[in-house]
Protein backbone atom coordinates (compact mmCIF):
# COMPACT_ATOMS: atom_id res chain seq x y z
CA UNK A 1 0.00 0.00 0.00
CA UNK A 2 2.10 3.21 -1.07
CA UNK A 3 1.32 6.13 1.72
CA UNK A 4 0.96 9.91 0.51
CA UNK A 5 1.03 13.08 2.30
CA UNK A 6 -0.95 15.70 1.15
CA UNK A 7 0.11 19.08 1.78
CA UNK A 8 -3.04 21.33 1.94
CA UNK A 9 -6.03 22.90 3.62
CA UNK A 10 -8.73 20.24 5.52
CA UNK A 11 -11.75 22.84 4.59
CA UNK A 12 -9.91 23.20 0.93
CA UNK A 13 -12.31 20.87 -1.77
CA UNK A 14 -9.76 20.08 -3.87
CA UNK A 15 -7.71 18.53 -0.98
CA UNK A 16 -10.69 16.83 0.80
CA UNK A 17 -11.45 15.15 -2.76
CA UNK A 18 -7.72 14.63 -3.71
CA UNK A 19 -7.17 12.81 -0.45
CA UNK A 20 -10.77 10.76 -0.91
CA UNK A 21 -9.66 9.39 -4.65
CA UNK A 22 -6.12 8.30 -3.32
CA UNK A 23 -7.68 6.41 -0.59
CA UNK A 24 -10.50 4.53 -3.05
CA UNK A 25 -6.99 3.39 -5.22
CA UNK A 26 -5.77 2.31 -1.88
CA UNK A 27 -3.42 4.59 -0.76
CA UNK A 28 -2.78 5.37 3.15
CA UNK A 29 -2.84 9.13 3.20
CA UNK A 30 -2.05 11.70 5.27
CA UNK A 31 -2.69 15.15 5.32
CA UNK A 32 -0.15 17.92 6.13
CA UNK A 33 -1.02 21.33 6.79
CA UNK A 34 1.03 24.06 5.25
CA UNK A 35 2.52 26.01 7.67
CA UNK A 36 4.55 25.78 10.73
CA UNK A 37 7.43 23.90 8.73
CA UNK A 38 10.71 24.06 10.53
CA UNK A 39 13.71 22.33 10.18
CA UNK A 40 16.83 21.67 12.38
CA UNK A 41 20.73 21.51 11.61
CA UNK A 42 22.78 19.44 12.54
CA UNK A 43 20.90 16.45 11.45
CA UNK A 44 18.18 17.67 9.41
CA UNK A 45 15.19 17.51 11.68
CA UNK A 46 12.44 18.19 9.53
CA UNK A 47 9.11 19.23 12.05
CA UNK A 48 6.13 19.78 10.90
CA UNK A 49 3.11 21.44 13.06
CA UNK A 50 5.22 20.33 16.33
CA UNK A 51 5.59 16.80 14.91
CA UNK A 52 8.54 14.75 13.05
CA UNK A 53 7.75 14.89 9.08
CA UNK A 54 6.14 11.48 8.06
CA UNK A 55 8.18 9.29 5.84
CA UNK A 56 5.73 8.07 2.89
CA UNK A 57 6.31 7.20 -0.47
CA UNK A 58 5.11 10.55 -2.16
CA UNK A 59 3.86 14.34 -0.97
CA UNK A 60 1.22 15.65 -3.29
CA UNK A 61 1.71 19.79 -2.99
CA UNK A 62 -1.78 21.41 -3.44
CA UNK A 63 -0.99 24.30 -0.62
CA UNK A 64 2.17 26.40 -0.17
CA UNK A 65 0.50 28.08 2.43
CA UNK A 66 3.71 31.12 2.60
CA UNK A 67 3.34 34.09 0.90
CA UNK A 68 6.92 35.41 1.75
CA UNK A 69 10.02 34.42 0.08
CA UNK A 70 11.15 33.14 3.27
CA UNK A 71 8.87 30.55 3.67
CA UNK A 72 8.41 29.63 0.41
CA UNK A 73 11.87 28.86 0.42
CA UNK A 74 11.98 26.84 4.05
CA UNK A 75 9.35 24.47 2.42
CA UNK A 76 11.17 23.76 -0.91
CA UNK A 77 14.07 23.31 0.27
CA UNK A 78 12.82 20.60 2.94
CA UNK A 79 10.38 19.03 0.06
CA UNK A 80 14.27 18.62 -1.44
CA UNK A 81 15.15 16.57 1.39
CA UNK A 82 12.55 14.05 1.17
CA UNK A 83 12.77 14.25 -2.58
CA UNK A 84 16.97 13.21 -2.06
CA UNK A 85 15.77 10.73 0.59
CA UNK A 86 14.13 8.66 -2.12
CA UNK A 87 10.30 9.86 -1.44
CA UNK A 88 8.51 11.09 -4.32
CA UNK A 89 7.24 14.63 -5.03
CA UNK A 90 4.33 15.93 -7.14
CA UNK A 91 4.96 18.20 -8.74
CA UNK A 92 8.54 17.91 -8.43
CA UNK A 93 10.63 20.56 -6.25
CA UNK A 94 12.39 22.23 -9.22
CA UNK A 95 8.77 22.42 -11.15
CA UNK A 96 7.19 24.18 -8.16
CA UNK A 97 10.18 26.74 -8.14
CA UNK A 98 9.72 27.19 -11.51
CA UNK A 99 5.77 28.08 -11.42
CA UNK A 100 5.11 29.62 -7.38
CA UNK A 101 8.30 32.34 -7.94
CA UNK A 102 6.25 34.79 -10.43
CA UNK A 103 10.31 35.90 -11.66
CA UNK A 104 11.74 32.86 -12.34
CA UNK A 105 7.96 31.67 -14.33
CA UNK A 106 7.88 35.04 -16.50
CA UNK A 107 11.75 34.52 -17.35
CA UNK A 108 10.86 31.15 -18.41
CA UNK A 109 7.87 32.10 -20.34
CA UNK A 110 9.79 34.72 -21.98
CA UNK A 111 12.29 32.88 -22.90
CA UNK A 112 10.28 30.23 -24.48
CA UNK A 113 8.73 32.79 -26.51
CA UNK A 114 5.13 32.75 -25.10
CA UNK A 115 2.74 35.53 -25.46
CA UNK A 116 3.10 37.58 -21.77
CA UNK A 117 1.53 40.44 -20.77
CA UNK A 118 4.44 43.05 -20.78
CA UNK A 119 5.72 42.75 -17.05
CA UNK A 120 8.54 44.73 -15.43
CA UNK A 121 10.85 43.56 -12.08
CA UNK A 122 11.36 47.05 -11.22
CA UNK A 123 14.65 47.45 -8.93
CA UNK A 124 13.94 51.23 -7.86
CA UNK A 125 11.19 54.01 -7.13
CA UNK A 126 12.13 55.71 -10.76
CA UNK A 127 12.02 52.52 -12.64
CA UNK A 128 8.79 51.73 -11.43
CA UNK A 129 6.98 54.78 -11.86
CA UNK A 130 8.46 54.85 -15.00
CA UNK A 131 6.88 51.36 -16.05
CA UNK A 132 3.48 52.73 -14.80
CA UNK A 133 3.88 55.84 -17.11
CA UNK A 134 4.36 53.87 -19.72
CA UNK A 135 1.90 51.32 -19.34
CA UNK A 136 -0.35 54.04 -17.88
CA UNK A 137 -2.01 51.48 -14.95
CA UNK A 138 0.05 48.74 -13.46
CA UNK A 139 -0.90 45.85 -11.25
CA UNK A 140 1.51 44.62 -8.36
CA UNK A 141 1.93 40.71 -7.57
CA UNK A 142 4.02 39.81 -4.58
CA UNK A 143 7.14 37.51 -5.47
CA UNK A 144 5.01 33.92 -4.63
CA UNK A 145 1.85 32.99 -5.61
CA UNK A 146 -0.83 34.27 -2.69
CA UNK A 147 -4.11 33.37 -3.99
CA UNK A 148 -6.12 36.69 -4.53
CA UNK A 149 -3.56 38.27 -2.03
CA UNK A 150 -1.17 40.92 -2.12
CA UNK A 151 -2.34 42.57 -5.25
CA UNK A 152 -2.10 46.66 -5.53
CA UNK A 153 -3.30 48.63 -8.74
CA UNK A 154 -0.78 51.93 -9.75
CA UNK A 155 -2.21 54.60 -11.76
CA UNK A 156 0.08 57.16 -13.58
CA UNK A 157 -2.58 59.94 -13.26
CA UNK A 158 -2.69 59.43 -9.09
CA UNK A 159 -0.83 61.96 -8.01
CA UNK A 160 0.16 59.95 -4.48
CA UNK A 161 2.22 57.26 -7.10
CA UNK A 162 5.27 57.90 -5.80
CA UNK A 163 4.28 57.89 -1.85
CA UNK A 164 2.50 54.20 -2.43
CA UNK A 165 5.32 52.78 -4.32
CA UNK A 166 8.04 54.42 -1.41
CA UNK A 167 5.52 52.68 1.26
CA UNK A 168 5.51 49.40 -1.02
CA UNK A 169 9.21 49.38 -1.05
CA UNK A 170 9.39 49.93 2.78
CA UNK A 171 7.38 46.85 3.38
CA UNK A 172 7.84 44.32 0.76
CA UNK A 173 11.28 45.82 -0.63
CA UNK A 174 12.74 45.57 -4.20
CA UNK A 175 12.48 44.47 -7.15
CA UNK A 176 8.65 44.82 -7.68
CA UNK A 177 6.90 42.50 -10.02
CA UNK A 178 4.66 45.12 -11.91
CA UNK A 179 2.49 43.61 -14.76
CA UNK A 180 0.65 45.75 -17.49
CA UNK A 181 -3.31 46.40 -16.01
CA UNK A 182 -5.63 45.57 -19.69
CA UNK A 183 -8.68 47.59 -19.20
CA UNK A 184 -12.15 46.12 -19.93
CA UNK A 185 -11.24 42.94 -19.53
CA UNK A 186 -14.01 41.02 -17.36
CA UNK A 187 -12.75 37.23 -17.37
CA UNK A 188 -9.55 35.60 -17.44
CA UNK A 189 -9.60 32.09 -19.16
CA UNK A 190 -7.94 28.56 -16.75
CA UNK A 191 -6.98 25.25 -18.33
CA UNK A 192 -6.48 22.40 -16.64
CA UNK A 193 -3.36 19.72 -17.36
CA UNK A 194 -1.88 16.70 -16.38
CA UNK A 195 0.98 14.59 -17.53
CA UNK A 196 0.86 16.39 -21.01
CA UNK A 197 -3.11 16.37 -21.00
CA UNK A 198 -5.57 18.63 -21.24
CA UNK A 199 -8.55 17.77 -19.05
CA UNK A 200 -10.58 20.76 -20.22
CA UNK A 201 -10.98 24.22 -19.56
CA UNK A 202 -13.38 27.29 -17.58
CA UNK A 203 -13.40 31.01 -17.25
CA UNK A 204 -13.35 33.32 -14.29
CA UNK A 205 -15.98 36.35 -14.66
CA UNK A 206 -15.05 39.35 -12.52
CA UNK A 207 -18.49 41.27 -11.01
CA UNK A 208 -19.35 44.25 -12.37
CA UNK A 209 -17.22 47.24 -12.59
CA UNK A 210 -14.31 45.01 -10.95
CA UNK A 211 -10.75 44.29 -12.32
CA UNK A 212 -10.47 40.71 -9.95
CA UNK A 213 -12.09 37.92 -11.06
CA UNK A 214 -11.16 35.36 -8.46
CA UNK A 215 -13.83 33.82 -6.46
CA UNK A 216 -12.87 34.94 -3.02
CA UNK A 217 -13.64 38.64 -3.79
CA UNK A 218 -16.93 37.74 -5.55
CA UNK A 219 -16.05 36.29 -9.05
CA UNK A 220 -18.19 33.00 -10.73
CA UNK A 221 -16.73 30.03 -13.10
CA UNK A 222 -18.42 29.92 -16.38
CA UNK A 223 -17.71 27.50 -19.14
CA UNK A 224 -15.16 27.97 -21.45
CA UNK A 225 -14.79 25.98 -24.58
CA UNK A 226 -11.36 24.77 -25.95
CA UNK A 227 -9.60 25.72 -29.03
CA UNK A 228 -6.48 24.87 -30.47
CA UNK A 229 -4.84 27.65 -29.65
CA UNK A 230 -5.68 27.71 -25.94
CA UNK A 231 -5.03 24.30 -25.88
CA UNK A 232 -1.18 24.77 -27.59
CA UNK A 233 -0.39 27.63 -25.60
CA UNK A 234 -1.50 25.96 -22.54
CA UNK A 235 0.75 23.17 -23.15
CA UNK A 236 3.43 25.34 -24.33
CA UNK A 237 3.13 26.66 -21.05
CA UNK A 238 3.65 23.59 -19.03
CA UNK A 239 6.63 22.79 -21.10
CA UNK A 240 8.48 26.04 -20.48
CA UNK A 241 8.29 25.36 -16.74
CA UNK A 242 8.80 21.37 -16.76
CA UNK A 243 5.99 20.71 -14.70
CA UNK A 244 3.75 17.90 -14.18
CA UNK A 245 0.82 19.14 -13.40
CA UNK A 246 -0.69 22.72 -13.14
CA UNK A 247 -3.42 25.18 -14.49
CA UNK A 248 -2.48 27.62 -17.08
CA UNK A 249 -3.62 31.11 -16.72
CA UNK A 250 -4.80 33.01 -19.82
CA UNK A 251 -5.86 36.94 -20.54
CA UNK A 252 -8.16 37.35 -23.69
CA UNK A 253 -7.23 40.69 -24.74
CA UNK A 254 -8.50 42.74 -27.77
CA UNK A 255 -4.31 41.74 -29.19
CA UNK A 256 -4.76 37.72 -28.66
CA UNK A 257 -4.33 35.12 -25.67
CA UNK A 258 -1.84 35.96 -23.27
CA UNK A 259 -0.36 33.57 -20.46
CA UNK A 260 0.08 35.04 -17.15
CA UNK A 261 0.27 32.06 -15.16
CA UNK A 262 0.98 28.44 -14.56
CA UNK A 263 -0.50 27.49 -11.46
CA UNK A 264 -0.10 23.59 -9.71
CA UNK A 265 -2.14 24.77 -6.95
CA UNK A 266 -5.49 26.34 -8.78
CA UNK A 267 -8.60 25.38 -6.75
CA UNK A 268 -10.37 22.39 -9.00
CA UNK A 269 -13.86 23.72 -8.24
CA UNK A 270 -14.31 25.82 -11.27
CA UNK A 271 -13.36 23.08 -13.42
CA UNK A 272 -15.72 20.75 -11.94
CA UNK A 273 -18.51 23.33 -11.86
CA UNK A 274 -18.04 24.12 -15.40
CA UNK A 275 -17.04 20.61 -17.03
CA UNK A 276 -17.92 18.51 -14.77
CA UNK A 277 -14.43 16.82 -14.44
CA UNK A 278 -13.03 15.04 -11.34
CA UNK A 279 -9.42 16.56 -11.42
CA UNK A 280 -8.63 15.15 -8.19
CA UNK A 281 -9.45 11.53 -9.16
CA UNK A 282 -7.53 12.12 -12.64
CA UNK A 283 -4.34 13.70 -10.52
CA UNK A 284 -4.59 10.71 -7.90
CA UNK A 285 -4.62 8.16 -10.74
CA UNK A 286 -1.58 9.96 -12.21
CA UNK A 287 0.90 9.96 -9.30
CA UNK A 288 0.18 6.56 -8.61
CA UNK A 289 0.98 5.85 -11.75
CA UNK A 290 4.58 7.39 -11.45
CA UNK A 291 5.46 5.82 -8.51
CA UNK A 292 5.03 2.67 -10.32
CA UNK A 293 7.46 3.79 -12.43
């Protein structure tokens, strides 16, 4: 009987039903909440919540759970312990850096010649209220991916610019991640893959007269049909950051489909809701599979 431990949120669906379809395939699971990870030197004592980290076969990430570099880091680099001590990770430790650090995901999007929107890591006052000239509004994302959190919209026409940006800097510090703000837009499109499949895809819809569409400040899943090109550039997407599993993150703007993110810890509601696809069962059945391998 392989054991998992599933790092995520009891009152989270996606975990509750993640952990349900491993234990119908017969796994012993375990679930691990994520925060309070600590670790010890010498010897490498990893604790977790006041406890010793479990050994099991595989950890199944669906919650960071740290917004701050700092603990982002703490985690990964303990996930690279157990990942060195023979356990299994999904997805694996150099994937998640790859899609939860917002720099190293754009570079790699970039790189791979993507459609982005236009983003700037701005390492001063000047160069960032010259990006928000230029792009006129700008949106602010903390370093890690924070669910819904930690966002800030910059307008070159406020005349206090320069006295948010100095109070950003004071608490969060440099560079900024400052992405281009595209007006009008009321939806943001999310497609679901795993191991090199495309399980389907939904949209976000923002309420009226608001620029966030996520569900936790009010926003509703709607369907979204698939075309090729979604479907390419969400695979495209995957690719550039050598990840198993995730949910790719797409603007429709009036130019063409952007990606802004790649995501292996999306909720799995709105895909359920809107296709009426199990994810959890289909990402249970998948990391299974690849410990058999």
């Amino acid at each position: 009987m392989p054991s998992v431990a599933v790092v995520g949120n009891s009152n989270d669906w996606s975990t509750e039903e993640l952990m349900q379809a491993f234990r119908k395939q017969g796994a012993e699971v375990t679930l691990i909440p994520p925060l309070e990870w600590s670790s010890t030197f010498p010897g490498d004592k990893a604790m977790i919540a006041g406890k010793p980290a479990p050994e099991v076969d595989a950890w199944v990430i669906k919650d960071m759970g740290y917004g701050r570099s700092a603990g982002v880091a703490l985690m990964l680099e303990m996930l690279r312990s157990f990942e060195s001590a023979g356990a299994r990770v999904f997805p694996k430790v150099s994937a998640i850096e790859n899609a939860v650090d917002r720099y190293r995901r754009t570079v790699r999007l970039g790189r791979a010649g993507l459609p982005i929107i236009e983003t700037r890591f701005a390492g001063s006052i000047h160069d960032a209220i010259e990006f928000v000239k230029y792009v006129e509004t700008a949106v602010y994302k903390p370093r890690h991916n924070v669910p819904g959190e930690g966002l800030s919209l910059f307008k070159a026409d406020d005349a206090t610019l320069r006295a948010n940006l100095q109070l950003l800097a004071r608490q969060e510090g440099f560079p900024f991640y400052l992405q281009q703000f595209i007006p009008g837009l009321d939806r943001d499109l999310r497609v679901v893959v795993i191991g090199g499949e495309v399980l389907g895809g939904y949209a976000r819809v923002a309420l009226p007269g608001k620029w966030q569409t996520s569900p936790r400040v009010g926003g509703r899943h709607a369907v979204c049909p698939l075309t090729p090109e979604i479907t390419s550039l969400s695979l495209q997407a995957v690719k550039a950051c050598n990840i198993d599993y995730a949910t790719v993150e797409l603007a429709p703007t009036p130019d063409g489909l952007l990606v802004y993110d790649v995501n292996p810890f999306a909720s799995y509601v709105g895909l359920k809701e809107a296709c009426d696809v199990h994810a959890p069962t289909l990402l249970s059945e998948y990391c299974l599979s690849r410990l058999q391998q």
